[in-house]
PDB file of N, CA and C in Angstrom:
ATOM      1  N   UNK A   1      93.917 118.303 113.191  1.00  0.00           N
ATOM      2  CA  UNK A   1      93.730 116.946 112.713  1.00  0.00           C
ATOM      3  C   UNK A   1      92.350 116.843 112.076  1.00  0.00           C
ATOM      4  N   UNK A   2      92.397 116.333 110.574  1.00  0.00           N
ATOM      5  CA  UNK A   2      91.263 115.997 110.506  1.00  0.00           C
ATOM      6  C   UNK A   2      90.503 114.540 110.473  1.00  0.00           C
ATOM      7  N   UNK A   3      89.065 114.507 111.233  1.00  0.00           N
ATOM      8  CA  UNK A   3      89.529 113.246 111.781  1.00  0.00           C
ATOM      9  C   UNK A   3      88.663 112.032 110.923  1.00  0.00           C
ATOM     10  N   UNK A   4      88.155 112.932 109.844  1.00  0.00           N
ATOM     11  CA  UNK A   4      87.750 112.286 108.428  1.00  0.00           C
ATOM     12  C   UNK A   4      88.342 112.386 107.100  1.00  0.00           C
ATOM     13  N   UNK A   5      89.629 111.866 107.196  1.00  0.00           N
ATOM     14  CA  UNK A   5      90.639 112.423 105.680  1.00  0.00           C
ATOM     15  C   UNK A   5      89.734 111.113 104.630  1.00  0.00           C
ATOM     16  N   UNK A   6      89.066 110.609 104.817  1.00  0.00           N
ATOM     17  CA  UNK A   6      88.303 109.763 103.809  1.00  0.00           C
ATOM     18  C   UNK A   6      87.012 109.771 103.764  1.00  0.00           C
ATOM     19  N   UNK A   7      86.355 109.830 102.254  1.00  0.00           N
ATOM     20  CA  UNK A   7      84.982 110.162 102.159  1.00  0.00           C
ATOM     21  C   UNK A   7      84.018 109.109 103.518  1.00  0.00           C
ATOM     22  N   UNK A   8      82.785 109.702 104.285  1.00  0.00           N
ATOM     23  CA  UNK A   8      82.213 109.323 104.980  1.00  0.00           C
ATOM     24  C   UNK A   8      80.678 109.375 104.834  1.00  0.00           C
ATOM     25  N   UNK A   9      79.531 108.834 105.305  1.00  0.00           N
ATOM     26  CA  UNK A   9      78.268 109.175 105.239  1.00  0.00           C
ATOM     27  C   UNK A   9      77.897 110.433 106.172  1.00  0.00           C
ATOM     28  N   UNK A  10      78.947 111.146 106.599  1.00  0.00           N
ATOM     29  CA  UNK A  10      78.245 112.060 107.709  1.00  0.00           C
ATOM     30  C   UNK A  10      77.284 113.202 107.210  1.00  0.00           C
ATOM     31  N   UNK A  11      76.801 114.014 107.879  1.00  0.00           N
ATOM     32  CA  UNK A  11      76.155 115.058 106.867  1.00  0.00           C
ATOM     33  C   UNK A  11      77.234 116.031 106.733  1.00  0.00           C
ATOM     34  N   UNK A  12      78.119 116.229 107.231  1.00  0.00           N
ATOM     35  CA  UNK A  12      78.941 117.192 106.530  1.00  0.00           C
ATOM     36  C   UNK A  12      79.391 116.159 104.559  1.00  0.00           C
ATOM     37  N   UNK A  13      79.473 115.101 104.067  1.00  0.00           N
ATOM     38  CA  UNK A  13      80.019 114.653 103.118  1.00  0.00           C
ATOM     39  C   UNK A  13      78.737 115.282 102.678  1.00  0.00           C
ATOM     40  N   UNK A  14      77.568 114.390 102.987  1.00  0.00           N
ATOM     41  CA  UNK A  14      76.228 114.837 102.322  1.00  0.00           C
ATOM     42  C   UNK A  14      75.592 116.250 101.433  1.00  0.00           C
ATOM     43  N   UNK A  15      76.080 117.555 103.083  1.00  0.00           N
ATOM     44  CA  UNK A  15      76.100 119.066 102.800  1.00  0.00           C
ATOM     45  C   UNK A  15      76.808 119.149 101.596  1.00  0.00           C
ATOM     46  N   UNK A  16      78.338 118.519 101.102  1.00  0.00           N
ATOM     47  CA  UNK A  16      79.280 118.995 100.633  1.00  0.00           C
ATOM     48  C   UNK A  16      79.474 118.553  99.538  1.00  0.00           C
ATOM     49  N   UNK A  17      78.706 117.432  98.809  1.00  0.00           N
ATOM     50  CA  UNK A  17      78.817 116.613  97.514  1.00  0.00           C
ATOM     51  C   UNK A  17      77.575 116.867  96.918  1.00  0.00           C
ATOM     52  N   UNK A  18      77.722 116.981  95.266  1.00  0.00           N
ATOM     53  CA  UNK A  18      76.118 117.112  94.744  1.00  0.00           C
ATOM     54  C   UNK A  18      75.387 115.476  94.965  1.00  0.00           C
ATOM     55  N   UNK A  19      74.465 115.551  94.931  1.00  0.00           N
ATOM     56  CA  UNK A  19      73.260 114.654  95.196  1.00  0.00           C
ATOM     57  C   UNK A  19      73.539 113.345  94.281  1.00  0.00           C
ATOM     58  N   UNK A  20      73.910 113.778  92.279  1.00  0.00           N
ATOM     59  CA  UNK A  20      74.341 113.142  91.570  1.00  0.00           C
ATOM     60  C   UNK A  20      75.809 112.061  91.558  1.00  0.00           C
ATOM     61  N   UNK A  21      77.229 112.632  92.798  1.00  0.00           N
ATOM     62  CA  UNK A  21      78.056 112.258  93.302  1.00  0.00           C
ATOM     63  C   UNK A  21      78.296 111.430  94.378  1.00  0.00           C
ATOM     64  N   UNK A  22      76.898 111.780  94.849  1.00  0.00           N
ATOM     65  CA  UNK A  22      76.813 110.990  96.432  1.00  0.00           C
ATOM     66  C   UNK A  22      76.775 109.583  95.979  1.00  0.00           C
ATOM     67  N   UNK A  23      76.190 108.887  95.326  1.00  0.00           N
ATOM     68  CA  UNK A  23      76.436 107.258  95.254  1.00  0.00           C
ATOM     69  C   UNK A  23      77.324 106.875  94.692  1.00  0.00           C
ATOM     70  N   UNK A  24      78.667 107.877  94.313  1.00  0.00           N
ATOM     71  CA  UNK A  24      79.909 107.483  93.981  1.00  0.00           C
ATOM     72  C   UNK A  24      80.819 107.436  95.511  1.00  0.00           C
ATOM     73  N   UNK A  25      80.747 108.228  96.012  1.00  0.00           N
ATOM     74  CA  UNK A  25      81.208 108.282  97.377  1.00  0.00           C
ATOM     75  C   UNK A  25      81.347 106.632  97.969  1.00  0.00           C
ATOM     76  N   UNK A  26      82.771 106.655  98.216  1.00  0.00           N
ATOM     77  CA  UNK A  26      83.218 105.251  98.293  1.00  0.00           C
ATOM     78  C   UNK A  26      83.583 104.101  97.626  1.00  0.00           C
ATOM     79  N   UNK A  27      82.643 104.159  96.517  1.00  0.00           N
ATOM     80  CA  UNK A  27      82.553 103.192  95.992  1.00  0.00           C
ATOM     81  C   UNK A  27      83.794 102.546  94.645  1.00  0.00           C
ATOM     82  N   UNK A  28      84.992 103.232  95.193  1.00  0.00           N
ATOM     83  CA  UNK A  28      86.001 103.073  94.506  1.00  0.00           C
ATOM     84  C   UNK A  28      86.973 101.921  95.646  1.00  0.00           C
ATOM     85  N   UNK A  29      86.718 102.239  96.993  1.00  0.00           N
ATOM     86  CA  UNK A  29      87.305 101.407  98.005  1.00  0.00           C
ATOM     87  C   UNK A  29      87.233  99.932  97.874  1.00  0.00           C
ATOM     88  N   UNK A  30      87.837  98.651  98.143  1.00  0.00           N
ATOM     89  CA  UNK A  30      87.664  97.201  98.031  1.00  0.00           C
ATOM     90  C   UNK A  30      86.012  97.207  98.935  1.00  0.00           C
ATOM     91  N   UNK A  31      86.194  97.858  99.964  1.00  0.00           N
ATOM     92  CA  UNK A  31      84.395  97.328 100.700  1.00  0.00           C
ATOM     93  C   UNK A  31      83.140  98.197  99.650  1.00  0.00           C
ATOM     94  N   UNK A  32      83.518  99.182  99.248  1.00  0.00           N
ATOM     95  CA  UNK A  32      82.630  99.282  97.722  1.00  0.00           C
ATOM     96  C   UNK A  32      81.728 100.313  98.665  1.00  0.00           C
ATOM     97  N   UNK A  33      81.911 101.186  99.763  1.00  0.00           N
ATOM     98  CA  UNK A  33      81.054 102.255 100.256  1.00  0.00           C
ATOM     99  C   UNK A  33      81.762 102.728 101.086  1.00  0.00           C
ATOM    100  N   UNK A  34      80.939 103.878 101.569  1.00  0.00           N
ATOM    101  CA  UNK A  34      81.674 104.895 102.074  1.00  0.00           C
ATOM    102  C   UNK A  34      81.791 104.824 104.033  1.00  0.00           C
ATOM    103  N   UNK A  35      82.481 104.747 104.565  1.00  0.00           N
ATOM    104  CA  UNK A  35      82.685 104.572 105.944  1.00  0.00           C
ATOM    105  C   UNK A  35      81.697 105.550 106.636  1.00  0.00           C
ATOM    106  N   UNK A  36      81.047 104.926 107.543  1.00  0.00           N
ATOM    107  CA  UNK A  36      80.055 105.216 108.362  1.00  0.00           C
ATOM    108  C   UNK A  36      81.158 106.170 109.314  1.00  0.00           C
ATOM    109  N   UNK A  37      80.453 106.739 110.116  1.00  0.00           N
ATOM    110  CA  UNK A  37      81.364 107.333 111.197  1.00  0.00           C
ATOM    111  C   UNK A  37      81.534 106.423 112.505  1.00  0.00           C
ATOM    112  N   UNK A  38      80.953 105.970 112.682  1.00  0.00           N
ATOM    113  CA  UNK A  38      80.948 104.889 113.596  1.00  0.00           C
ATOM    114  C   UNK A  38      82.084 104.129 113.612  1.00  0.00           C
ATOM    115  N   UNK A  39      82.605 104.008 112.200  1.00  0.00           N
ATOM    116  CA  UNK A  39      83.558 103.130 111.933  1.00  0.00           C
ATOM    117  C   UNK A  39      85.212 103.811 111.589  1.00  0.00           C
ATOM    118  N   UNK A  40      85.124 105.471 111.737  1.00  0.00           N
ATOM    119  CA  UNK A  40      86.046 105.981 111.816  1.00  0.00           C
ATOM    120  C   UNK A  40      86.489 106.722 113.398  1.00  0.00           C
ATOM    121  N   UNK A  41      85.366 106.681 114.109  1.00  0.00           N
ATOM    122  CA  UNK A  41      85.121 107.072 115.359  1.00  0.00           C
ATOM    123  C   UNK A  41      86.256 106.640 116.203  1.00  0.00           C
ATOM    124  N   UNK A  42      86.226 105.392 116.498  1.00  0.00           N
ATOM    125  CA  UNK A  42      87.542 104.690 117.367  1.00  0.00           C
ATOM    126  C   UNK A  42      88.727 104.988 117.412  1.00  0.00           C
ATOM    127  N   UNK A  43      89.501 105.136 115.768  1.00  0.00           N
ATOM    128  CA  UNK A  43      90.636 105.775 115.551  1.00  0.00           C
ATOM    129  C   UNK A  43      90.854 107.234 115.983  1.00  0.00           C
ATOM    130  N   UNK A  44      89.553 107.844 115.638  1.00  0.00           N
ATOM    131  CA  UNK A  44      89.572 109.473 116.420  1.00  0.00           C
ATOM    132  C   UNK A  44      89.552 109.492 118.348  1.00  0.00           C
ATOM    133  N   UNK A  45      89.235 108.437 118.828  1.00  0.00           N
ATOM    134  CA  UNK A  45      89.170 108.662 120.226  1.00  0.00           C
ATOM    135  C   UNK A  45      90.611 107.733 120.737  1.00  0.00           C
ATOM    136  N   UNK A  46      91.346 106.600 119.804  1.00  0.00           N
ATOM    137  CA  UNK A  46      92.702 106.621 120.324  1.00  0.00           C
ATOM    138  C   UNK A  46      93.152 107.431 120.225  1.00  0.00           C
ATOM    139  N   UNK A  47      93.338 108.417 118.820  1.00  0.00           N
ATOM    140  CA  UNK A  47      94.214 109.186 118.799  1.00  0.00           C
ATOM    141  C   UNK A  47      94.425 110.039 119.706  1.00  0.00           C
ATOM    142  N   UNK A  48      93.107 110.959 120.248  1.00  0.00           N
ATOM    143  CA  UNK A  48      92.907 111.893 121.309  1.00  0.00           C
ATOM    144  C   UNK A  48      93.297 111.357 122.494  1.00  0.00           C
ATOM    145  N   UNK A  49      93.101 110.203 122.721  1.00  0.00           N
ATOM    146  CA  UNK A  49      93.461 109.369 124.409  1.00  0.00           C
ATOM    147  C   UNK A  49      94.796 109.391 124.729  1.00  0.00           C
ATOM    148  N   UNK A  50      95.775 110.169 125.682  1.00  0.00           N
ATOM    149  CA  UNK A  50      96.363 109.609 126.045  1.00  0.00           C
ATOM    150  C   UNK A  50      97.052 108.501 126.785  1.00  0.00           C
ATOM    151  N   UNK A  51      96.414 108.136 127.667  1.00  0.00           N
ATOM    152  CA  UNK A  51      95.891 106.885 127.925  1.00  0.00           C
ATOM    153  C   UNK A  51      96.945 105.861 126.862  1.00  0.00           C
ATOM    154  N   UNK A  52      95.880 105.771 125.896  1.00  0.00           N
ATOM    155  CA  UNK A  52      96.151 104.908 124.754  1.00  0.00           C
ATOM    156  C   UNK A  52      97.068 105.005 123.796  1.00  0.00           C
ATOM    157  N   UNK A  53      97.228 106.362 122.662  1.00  0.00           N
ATOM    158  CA  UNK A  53      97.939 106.401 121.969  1.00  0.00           C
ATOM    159  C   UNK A  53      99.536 107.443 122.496  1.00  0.00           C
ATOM    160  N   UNK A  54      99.271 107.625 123.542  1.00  0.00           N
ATOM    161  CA  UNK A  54     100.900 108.199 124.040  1.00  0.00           C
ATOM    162  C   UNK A  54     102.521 107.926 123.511  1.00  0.00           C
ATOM    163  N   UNK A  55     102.568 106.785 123.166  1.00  0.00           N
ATOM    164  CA  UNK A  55     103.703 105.904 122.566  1.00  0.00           C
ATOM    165  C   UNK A  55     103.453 106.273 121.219  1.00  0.00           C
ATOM    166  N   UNK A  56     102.297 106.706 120.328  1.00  0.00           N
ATOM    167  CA  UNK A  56     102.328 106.647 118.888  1.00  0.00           C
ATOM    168  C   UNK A  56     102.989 108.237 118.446  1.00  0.00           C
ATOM    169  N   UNK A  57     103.509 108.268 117.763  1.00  0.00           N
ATOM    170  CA  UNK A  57     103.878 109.480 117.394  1.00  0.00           C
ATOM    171  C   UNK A  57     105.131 109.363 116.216  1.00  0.00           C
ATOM    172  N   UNK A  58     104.219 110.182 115.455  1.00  0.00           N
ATOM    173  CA  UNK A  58     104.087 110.458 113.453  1.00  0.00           C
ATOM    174  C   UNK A  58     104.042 109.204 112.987  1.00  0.00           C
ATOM    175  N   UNK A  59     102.836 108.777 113.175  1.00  0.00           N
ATOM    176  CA  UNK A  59     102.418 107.498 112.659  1.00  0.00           C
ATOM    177  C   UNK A  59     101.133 108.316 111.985  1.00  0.00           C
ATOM    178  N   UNK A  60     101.212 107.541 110.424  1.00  0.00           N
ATOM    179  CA  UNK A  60      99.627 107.638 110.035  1.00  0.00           C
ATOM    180  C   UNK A  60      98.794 106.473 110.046  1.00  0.00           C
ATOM    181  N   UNK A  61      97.891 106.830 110.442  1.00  0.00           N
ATOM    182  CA  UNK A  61      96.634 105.624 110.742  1.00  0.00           C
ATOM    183  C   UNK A  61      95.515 105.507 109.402  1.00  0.00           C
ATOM    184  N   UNK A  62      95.738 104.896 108.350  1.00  0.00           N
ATOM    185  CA  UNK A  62      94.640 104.959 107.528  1.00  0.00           C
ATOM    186  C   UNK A  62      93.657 104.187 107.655  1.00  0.00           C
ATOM    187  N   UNK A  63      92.436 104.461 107.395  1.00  0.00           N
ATOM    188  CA  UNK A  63      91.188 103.641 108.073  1.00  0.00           C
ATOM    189  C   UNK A  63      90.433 104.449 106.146  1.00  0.00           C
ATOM    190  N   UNK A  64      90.925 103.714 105.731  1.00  0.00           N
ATOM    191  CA  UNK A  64      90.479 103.587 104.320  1.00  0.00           C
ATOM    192  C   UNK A  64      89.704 102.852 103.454  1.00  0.00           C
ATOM    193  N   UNK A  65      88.800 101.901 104.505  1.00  0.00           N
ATOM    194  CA  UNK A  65      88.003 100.731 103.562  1.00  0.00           C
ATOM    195  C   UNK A  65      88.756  99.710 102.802  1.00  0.00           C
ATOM    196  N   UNK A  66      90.131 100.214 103.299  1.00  0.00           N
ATOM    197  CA  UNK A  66      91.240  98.544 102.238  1.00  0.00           C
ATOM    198  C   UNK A  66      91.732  99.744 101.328  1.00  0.00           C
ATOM    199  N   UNK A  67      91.617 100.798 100.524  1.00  0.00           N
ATOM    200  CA  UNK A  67      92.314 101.843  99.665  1.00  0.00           C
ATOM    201  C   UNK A  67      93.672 101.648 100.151  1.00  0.00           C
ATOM    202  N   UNK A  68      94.054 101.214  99.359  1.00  0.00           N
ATOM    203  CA  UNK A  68      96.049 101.508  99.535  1.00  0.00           C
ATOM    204  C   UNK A  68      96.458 102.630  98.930  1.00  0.00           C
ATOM    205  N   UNK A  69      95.820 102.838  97.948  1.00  0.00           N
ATOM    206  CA  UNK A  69      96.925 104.311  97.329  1.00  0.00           C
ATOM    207  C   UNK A  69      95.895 105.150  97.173  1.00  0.00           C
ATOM    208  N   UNK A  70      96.214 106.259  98.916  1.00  0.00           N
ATOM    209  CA  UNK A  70      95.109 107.762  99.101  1.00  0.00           C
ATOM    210  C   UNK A  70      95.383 108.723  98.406  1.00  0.00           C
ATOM    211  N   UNK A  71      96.423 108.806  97.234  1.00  0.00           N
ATOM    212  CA  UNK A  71      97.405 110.162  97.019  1.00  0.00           C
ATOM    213  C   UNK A  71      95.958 110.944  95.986  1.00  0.00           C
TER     214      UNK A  71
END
């Protein structure tokens, strides 16, 4: 699972985009930037919880900033 399928501020995006690209990052989404991890975090610890997400299954969860069409 990966548990950032959408551009993020982490330093892995940072490591991985030129310097010139980085203030494009996001900014195609309705909130107009790129998701903090903080804010993708939650969805990664239901998913892992059984506890919590036990009942979900082949559901996709997009946590996309409002992006409707990821293709």
């Amino acid at each position: 699972m990966n548990p950032r399928p959408h551009p993020d501020r982490s330093h892995d995006a940072d490591a991985h985009v030129p310097l010139d690209g980085l203030a494009q990052v996001g900014s195609e989404t309705p909130v107009g930037r790129p998701a903090q991890p903080e804010e993708t975090a939650p969805t990664c610890v239901y998913l892992a919880s059984d506890a919590d997400s036990g009942f979900t299954v082949g559901e996709a969860i997009a946590v996309t900033g409002g992006e409707t069409d990821t293709r």
